[in-house]
Protein backbone atom coordinates (compact mmCIF):
# COMPACT_ATOMS: atom_id res chain seq x y z
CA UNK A 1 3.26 -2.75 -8.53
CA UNK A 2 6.21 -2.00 -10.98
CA UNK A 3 9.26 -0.17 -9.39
CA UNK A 4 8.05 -0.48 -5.48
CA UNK A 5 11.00 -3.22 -4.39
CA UNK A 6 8.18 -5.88 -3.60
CA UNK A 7 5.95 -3.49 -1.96
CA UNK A 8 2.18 -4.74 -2.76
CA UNK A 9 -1.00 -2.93 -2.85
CA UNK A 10 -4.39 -4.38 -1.05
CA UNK A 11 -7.75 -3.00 -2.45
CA UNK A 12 -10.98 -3.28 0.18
CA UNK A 13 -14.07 -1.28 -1.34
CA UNK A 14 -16.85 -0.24 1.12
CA UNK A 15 -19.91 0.41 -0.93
CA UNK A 16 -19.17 3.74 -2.76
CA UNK A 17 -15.28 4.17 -0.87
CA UNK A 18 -12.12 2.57 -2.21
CA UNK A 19 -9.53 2.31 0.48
CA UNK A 20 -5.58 0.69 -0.20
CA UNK A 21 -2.96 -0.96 1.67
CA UNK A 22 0.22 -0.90 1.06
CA UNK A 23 1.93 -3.94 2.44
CA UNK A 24 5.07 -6.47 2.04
CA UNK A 25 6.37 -9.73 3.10
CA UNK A 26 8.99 -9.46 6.30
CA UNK A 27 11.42 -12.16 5.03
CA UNK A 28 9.19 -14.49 3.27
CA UNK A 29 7.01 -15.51 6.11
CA UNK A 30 4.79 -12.39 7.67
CA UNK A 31 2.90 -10.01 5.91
CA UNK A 32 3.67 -6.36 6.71
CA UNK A 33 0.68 -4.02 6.41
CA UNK A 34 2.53 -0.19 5.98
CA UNK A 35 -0.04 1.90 5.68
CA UNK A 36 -3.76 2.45 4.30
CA UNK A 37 -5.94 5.13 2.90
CA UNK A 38 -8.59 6.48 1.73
CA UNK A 39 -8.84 6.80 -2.18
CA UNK A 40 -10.09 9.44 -3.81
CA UNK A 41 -8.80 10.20 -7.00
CA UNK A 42 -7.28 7.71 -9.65
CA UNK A 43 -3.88 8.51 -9.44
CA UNK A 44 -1.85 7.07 -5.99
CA UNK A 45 -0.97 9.51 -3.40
CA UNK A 46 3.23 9.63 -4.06
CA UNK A 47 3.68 10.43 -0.46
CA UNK A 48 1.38 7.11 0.65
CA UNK A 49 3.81 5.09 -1.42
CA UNK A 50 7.08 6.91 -0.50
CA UNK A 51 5.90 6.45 3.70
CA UNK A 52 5.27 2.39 2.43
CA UNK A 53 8.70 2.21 1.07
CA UNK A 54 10.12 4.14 4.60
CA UNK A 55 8.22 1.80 7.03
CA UNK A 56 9.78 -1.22 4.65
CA UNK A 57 13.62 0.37 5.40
């Protein structure tokens, strides 16, 4: 993702239901999962993304 300071994005779909992850790597070596949710429209939730980028502070 362009403009998220390394912050990636995880896509799992469950039959019909598309659910995201936003995640990041904790100095190099572990793989921080932020937060996940439900999607339901095309366009990402800004708040999702702005509580990744807090949880990555």
């Amino acid at each position: 993702m362009t403009g998220t300071d390394g912050i990636w994005e995880v896509r799992v779909e469950v039959g019909s239901n598309i659910f995201k992850a936003f995640s990041f790597f904790d100095e190099g070596k572990l793989i921080v999962i932020a937060n996940a949710f439900q999607k339901k429209s095309q366009k990402t939730p800004k708040n999702e993304l702005e509580l990744a980028k807090k949880i990555k502070k």
